[in-house]
N, C-alpha and C. Protein backbone atom coordinates (compact mmCIF):
# COMPACT_ATOMS: atom_id res chain seq x y z
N UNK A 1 89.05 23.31 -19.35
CA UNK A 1 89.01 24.20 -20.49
C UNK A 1 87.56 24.58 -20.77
N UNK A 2 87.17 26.03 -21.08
CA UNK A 2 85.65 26.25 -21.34
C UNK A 2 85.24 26.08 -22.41
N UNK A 3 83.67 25.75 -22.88
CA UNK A 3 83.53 25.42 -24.38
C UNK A 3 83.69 27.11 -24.71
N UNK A 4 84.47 27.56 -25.85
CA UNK A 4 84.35 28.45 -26.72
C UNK A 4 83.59 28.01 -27.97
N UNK A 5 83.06 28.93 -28.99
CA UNK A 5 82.88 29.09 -29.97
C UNK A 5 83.50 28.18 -31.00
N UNK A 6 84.30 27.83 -31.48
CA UNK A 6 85.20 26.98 -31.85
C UNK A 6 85.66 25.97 -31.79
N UNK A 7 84.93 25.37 -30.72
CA UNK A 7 84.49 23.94 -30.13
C UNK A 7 83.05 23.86 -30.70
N UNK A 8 82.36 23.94 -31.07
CA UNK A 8 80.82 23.61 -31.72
C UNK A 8 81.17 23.65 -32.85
N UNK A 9 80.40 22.88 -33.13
CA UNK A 9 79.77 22.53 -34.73
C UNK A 9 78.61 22.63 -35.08
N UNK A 10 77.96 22.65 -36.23
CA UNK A 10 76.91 22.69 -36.87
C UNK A 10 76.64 21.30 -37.69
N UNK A 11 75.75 20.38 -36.79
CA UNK A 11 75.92 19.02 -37.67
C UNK A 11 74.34 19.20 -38.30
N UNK A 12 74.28 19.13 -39.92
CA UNK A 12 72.79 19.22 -40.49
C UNK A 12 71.92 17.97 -40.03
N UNK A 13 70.76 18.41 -40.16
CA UNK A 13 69.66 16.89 -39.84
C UNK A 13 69.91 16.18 -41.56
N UNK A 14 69.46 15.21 -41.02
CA UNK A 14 69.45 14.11 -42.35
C UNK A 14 68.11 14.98 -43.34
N UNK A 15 68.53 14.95 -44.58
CA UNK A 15 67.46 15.34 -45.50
C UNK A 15 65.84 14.56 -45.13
N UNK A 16 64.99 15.93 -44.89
CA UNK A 16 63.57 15.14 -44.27
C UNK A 16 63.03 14.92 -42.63
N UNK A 17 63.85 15.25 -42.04
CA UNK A 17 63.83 14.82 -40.45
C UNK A 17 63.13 15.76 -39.91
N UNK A 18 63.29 17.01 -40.89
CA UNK A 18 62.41 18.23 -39.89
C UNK A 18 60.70 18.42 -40.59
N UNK A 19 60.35 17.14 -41.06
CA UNK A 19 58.80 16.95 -41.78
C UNK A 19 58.41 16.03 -41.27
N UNK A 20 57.22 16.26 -40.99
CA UNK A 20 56.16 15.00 -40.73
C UNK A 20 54.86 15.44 -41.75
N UNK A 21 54.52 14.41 -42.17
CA UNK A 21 53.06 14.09 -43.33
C UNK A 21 52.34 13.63 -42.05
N UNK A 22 51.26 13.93 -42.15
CA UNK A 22 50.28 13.73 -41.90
C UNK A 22 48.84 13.31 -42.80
N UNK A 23 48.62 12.55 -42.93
CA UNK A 23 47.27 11.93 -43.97
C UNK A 23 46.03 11.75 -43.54
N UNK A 24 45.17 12.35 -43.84
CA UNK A 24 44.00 12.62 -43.46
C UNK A 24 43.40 11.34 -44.19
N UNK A 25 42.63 10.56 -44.45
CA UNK A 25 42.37 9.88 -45.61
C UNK A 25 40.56 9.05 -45.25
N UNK A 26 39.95 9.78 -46.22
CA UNK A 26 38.70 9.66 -45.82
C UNK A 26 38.09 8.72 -46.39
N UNK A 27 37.60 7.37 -45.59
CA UNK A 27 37.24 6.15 -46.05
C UNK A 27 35.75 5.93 -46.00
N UNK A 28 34.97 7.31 -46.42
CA UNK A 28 33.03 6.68 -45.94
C UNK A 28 32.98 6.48 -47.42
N UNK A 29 31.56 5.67 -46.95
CA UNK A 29 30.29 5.20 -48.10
C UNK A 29 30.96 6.23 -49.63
N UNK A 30 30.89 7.28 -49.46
CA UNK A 30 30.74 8.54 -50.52
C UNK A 30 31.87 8.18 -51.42
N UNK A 31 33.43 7.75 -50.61
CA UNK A 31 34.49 7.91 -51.61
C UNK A 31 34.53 5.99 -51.96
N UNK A 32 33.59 5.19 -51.69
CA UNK A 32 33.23 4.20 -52.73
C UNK A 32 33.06 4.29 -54.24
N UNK A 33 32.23 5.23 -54.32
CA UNK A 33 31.75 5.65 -55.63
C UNK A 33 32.31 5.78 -56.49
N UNK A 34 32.69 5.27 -57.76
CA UNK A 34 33.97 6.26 -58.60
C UNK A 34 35.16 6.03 -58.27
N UNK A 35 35.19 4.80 -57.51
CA UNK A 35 37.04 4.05 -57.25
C UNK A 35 37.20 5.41 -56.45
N UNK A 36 36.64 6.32 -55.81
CA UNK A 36 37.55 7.17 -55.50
C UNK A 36 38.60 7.12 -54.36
N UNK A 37 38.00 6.14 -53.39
CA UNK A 37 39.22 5.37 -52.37
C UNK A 37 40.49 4.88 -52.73
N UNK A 38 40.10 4.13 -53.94
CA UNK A 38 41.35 3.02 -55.31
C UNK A 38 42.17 4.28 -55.25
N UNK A 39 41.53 5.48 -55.78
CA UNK A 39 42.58 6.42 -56.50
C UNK A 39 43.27 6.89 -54.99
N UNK A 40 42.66 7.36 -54.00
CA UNK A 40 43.14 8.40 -52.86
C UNK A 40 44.13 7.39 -52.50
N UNK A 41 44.17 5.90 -52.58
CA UNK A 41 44.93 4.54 -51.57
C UNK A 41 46.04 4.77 -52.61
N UNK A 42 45.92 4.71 -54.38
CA UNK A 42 47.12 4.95 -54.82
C UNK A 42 47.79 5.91 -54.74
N UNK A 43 47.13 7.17 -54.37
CA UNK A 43 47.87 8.53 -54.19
C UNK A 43 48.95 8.32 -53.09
N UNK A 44 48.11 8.34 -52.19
CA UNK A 44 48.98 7.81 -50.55
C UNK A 44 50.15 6.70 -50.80
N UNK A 45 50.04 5.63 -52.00
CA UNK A 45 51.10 5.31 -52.20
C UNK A 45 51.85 5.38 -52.73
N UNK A 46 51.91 6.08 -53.59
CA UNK A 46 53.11 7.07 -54.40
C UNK A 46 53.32 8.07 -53.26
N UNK A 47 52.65 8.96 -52.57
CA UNK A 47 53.30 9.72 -51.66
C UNK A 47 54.77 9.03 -50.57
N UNK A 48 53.91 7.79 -50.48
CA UNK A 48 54.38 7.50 -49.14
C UNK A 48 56.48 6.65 -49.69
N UNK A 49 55.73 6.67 -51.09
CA UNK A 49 57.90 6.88 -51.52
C UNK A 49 57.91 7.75 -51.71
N UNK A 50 57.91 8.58 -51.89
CA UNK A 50 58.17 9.89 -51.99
C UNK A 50 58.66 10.32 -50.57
N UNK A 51 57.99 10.38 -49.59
CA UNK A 51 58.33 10.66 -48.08
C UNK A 51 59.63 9.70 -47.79
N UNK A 52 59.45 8.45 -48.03
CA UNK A 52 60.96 7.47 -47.80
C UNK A 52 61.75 8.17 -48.49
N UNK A 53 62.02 8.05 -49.59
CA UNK A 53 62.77 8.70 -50.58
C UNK A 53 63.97 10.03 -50.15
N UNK A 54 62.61 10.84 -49.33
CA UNK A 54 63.35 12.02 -48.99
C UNK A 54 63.32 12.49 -47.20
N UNK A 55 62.95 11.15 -46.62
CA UNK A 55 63.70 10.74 -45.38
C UNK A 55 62.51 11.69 -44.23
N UNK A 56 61.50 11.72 -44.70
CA UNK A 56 60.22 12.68 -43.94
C UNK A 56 59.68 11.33 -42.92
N UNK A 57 58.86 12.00 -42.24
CA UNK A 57 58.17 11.19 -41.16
C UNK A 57 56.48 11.08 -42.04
N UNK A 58 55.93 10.01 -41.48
CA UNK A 58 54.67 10.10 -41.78
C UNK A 58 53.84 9.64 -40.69
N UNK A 59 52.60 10.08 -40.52
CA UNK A 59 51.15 9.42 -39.91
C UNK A 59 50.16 9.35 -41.32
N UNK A 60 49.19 8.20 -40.64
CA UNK A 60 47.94 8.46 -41.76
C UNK A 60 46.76 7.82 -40.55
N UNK A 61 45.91 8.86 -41.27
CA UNK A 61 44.75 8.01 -39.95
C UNK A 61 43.55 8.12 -41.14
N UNK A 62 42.63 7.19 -40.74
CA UNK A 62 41.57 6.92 -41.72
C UNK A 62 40.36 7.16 -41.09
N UNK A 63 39.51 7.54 -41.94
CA UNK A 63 38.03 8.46 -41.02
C UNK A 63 36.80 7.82 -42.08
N UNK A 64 36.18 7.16 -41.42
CA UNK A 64 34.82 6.20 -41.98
C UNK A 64 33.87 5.50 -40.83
N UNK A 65 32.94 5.30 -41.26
CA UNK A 65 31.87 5.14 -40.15
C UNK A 65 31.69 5.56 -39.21
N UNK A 66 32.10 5.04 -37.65
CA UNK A 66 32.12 5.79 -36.85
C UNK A 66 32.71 6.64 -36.34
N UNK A 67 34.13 6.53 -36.17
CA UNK A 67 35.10 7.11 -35.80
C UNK A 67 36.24 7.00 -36.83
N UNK A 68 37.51 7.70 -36.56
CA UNK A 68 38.40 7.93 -37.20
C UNK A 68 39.55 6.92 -36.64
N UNK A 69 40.74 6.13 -36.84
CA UNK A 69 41.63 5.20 -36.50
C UNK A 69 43.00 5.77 -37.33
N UNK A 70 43.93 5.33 -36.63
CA UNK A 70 45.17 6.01 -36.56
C UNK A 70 45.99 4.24 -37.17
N UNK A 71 45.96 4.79 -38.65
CA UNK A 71 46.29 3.34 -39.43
C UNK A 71 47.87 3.45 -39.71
N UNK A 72 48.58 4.39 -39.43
CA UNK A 72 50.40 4.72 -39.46
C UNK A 72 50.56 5.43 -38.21
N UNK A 73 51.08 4.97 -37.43
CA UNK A 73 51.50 6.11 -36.33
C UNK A 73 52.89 6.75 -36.40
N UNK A 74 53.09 8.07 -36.34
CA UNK A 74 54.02 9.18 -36.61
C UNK A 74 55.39 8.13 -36.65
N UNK A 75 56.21 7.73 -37.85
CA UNK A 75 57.44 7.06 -37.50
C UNK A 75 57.76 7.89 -39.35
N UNK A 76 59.36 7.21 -39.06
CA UNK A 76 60.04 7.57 -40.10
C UNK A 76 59.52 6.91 -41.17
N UNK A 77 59.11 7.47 -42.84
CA UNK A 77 58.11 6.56 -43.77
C UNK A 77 58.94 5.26 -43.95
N UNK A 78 58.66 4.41 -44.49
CA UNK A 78 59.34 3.58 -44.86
C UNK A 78 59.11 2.74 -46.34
N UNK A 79 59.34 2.17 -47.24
CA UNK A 79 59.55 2.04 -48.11
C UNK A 79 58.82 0.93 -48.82
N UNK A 80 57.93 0.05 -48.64
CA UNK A 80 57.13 -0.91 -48.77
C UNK A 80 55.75 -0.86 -47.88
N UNK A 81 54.78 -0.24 -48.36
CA UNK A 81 53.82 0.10 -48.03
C UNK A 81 52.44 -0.51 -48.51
N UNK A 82 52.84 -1.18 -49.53
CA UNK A 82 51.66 -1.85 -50.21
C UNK A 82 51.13 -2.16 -49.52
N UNK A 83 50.96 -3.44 -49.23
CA UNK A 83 49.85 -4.27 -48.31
C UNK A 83 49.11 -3.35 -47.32
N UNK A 84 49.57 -2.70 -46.39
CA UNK A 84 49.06 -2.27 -45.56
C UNK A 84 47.78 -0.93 -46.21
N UNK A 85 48.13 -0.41 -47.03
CA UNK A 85 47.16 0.54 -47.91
C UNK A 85 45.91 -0.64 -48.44
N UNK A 86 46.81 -1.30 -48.65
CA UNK A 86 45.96 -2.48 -50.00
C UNK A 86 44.51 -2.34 -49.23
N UNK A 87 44.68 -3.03 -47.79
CA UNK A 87 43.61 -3.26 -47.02
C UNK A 87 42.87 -2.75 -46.14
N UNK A 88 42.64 -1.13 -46.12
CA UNK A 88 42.57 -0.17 -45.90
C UNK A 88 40.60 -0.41 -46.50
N UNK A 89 39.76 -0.48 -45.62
CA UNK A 89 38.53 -0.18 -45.98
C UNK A 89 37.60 0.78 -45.86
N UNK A 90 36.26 0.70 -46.90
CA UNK A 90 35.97 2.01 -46.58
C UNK A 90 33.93 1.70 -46.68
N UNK A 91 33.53 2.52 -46.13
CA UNK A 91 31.97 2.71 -45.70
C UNK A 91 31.48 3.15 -44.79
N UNK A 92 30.55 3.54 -44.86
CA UNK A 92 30.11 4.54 -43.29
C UNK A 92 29.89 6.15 -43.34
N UNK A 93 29.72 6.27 -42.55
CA UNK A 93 29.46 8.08 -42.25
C UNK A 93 30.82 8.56 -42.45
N UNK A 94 30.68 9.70 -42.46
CA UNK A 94 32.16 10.91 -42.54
C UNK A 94 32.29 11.61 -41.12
N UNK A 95 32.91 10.88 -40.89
CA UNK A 95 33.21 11.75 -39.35
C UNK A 95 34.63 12.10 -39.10
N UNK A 96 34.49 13.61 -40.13
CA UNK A 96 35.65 14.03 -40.21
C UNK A 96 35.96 15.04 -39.01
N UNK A 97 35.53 15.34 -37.62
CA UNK A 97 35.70 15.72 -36.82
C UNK A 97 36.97 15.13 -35.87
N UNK A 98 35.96 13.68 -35.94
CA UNK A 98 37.00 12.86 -34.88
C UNK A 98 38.14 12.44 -35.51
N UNK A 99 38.76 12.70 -36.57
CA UNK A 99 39.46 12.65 -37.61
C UNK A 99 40.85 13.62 -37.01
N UNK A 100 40.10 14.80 -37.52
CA UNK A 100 41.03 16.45 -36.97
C UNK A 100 40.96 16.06 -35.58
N UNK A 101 40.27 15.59 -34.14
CA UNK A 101 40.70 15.72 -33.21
C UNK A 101 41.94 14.36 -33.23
N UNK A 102 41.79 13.37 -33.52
CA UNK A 102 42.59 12.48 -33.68
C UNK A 102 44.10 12.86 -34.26
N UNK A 103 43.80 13.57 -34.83
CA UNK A 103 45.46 14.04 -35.84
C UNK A 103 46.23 15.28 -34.93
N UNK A 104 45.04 16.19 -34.23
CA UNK A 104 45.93 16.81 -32.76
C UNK A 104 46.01 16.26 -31.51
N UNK A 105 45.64 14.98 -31.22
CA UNK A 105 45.85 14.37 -30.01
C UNK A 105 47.54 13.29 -30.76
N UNK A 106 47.48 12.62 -31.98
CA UNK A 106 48.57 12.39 -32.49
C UNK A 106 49.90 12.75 -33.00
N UNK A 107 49.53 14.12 -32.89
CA UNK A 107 50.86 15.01 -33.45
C UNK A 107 51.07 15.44 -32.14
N UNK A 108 50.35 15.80 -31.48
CA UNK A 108 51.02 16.34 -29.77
C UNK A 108 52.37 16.12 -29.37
N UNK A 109 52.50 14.87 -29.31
CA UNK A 109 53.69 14.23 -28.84
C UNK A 109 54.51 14.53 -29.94
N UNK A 110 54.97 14.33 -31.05
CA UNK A 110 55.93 14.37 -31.97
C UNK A 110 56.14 16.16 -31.40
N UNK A 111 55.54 16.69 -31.80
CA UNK A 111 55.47 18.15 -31.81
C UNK A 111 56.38 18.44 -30.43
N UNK A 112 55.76 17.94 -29.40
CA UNK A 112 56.87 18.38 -28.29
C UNK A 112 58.09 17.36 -28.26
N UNK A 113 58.58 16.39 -28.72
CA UNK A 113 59.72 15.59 -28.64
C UNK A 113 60.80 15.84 -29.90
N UNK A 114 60.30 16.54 -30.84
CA UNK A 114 61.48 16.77 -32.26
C UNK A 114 60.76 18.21 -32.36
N UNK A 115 62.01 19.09 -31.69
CA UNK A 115 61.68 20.14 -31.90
C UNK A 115 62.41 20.43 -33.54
N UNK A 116 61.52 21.99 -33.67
CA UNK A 116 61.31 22.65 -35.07
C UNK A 116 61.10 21.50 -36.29
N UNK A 117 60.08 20.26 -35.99
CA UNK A 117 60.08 19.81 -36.63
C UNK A 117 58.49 20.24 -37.53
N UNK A 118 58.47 20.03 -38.60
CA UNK A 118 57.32 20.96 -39.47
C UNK A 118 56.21 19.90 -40.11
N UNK A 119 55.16 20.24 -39.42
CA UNK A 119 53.76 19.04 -39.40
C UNK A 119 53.12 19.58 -41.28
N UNK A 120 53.01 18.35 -41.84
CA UNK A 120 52.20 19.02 -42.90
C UNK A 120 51.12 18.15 -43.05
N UNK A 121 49.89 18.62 -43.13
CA UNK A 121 48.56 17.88 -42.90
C UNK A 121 48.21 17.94 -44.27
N UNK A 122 47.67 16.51 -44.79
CA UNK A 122 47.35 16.45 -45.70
C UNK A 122 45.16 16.07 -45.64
N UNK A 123 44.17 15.98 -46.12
CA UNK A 123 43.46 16.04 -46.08
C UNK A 123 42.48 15.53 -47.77
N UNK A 124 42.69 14.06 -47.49
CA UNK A 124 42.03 13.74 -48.70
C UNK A 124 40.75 13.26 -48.84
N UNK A 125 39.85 13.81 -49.42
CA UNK A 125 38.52 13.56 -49.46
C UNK A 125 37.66 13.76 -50.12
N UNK A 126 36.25 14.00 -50.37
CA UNK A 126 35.42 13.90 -51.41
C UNK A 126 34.47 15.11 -50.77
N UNK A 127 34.75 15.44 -49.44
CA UNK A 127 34.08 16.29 -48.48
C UNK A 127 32.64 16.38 -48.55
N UNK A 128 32.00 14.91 -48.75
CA UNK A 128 30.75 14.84 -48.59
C UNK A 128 29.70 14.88 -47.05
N UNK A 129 30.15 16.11 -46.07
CA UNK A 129 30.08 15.83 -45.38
C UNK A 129 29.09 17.28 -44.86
N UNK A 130 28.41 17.40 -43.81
CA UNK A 130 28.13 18.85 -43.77
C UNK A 130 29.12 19.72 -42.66
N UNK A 131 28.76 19.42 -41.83
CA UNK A 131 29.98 20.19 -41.07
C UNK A 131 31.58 20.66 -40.98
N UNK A 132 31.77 21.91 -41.50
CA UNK A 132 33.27 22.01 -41.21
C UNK A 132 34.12 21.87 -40.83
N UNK A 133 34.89 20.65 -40.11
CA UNK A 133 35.46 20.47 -39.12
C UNK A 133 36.99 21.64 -38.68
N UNK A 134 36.92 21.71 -37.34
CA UNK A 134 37.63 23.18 -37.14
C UNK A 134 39.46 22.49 -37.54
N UNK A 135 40.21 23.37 -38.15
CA UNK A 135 41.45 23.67 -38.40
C UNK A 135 42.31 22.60 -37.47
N UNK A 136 43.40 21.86 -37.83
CA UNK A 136 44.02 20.64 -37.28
C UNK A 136 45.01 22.03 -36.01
N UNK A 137 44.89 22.00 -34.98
CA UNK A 137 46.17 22.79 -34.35
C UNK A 137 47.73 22.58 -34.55
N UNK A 138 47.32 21.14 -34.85
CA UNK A 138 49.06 21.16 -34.82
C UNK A 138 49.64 20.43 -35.95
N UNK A 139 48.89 21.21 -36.62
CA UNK A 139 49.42 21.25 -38.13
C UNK A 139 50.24 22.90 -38.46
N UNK A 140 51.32 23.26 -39.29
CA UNK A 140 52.00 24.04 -39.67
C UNK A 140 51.26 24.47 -41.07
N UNK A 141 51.10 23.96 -41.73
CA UNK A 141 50.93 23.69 -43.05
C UNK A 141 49.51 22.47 -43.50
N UNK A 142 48.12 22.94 -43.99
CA UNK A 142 47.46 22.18 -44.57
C UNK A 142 46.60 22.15 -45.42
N UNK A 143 46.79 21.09 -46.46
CA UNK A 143 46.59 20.54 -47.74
C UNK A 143 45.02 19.88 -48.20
N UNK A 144 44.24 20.28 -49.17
CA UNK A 144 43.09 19.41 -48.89
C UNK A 144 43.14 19.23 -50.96
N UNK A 145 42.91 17.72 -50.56
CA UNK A 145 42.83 17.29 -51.93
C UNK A 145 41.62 16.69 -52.22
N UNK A 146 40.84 17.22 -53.47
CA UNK A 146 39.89 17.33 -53.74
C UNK A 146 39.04 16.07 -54.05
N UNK A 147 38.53 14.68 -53.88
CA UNK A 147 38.06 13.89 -54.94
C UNK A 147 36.68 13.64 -54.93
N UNK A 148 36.22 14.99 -54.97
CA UNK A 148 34.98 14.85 -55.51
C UNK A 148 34.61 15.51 -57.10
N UNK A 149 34.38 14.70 -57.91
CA UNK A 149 33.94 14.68 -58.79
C UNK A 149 32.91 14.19 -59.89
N UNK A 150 32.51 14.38 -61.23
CA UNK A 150 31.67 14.20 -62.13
C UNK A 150 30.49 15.08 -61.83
N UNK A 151 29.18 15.08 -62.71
CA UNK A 151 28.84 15.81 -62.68
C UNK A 151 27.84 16.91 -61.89
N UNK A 152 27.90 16.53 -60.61
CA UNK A 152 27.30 17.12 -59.23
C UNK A 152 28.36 17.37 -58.62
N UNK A 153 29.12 18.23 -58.73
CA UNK A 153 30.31 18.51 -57.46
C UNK A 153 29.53 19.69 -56.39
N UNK A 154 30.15 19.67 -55.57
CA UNK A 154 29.32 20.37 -53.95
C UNK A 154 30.14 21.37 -53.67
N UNK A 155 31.71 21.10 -53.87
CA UNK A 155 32.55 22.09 -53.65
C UNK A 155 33.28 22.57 -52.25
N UNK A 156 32.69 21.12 -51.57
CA UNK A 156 32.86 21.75 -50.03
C UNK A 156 34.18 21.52 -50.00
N UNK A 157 35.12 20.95 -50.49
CA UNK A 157 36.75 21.20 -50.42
C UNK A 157 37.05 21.98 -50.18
N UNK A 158 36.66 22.90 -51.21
CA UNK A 158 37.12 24.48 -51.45
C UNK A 158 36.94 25.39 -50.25
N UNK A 159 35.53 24.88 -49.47
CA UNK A 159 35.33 25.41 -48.80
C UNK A 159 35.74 24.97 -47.47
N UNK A 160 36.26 24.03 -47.10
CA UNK A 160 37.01 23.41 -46.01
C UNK A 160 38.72 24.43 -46.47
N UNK A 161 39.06 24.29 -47.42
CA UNK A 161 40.42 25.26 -47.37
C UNK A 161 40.40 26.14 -47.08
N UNK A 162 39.20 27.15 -48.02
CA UNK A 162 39.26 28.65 -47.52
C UNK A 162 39.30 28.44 -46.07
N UNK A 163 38.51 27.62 -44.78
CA UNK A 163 37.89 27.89 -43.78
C UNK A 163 39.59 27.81 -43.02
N UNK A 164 40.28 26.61 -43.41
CA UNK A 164 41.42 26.25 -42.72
C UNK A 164 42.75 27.04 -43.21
N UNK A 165 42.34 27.94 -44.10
CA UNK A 165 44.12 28.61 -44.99
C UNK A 165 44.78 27.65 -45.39
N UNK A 166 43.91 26.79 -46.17
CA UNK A 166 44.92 26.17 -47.02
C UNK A 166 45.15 26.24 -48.20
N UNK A 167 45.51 25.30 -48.97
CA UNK A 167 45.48 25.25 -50.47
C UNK A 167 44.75 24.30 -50.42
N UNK A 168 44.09 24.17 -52.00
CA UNK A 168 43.19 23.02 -52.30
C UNK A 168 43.43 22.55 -53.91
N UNK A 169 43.33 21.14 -53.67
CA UNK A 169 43.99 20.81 -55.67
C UNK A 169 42.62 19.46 -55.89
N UNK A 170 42.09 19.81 -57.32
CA UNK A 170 41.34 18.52 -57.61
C UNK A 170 42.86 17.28 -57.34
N UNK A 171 42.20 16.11 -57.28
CA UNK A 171 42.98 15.47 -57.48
C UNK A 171 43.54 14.71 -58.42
N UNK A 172 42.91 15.02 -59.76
CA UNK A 172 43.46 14.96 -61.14
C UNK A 172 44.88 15.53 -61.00
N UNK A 173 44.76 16.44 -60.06
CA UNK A 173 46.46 17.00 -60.58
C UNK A 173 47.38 17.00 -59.93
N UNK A 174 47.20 15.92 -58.97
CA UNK A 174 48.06 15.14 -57.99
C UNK A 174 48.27 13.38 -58.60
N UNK A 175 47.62 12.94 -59.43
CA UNK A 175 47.98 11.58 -59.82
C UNK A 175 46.95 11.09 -60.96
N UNK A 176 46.67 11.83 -61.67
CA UNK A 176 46.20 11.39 -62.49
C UNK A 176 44.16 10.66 -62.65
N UNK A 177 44.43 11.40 -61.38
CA UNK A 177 43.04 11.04 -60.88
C UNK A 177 41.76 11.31 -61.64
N UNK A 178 40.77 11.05 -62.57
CA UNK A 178 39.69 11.41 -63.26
C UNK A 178 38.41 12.47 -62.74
N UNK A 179 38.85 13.67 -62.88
CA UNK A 179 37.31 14.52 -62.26
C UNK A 179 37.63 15.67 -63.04
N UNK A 180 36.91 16.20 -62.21
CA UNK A 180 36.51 18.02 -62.92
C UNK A 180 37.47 18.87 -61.96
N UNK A 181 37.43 20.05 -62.35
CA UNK A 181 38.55 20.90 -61.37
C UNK A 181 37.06 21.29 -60.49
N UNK A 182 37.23 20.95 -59.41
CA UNK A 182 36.39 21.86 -58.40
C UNK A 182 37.23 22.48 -57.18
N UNK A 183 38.31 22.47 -57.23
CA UNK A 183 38.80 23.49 -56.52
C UNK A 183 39.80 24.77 -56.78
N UNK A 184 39.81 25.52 -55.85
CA UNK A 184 40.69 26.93 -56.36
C UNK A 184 41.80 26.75 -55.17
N UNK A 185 42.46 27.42 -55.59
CA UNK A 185 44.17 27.65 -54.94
C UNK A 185 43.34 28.53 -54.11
N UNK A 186 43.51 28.69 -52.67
CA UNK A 186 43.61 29.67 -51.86
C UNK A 186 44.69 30.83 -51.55
């Protein structure tokens, strides 16, 4: 008998299956200052129920001193995350380069093994850094959250979004975080 039309079905993905988070999460010297690590580590953990919750995939890779390290590798989120954030350290240079190459050598694979599945790069930082680092490739969608604040802001967030088409949010208005608005919606 041949398959017709009428033999298929349409079975939906589980709510979340077609997302992956991606977490940028920037651990130098700079976001010491001002708990601002405390706040970005609690953000990431309220995110990261949030992603369980609604059945998304996550990575997080952390970028401090020398290089950047791949501290979640791309799996389904899961639901008890504490500890592993808890101890999450931070000092060093910003080498947010090897960061973005790290997050397209890590999404590669997901990207070709779950098709139409939709990468969203998140990018948290204080962007005390000088160089722009170029646009994540295999990201769909990306996010840069702001935590630089009080009263010297630099603004380079803003200017890492415009460069990448993203959006950009202080991070006061993602969790309650204490600063000034230094960024604009793109």
């Amino acid at each position: 008998m041949p398959l017709e039309r009428k033999h298929l079905r349409l079975r939906a993905l589980p709510a979340g299956s077609g997302v992956l988070n991606c977490v940028l999460l920037d651990c130098s010297a700079s976001m010491l200052q001002g708990r601002r690590l405390a706040l970005a580590k609690g953000l990431l953990l309220e995110w990261t129920a949030q992603f369980y919750r609604r059945r998304e995939y996550l990575a997080v890779i952390g970028f401090g001193g020398e290089q950047a390290n791949l501290l979640q590798a791309p799996l389904k989120a899961v639901a008890f995350n504490t500890t592993w954030i808890a101890e999450i350290a931070g000092g060093g240079a910003t080498p947010a380069g090897s960061a973005v190459a790290l997050a397209d050598a890590v999404l590669a694979k997901p990207r070709r093994s779950v098709r139409g599945q939709h990468v969203v790069l998140w990018l948290l930082t204080d962007a005390r850094f000088d160089e722009i680092p170029p646009r994540p490739r295999q990201a769909d969608v990306c996010m840069v959250v702001d935590f630089d604040e009080g009263a010297l802001t630099l603004g380079r967030a803003a200017r890492i979004a415009q460069a990448w088409g993203a959006q950009c949010w202080p991070a006061i208005e993602l969790g309650g975080v204490a600063g000034t608005d230094t960024c604009t919606q793109v």
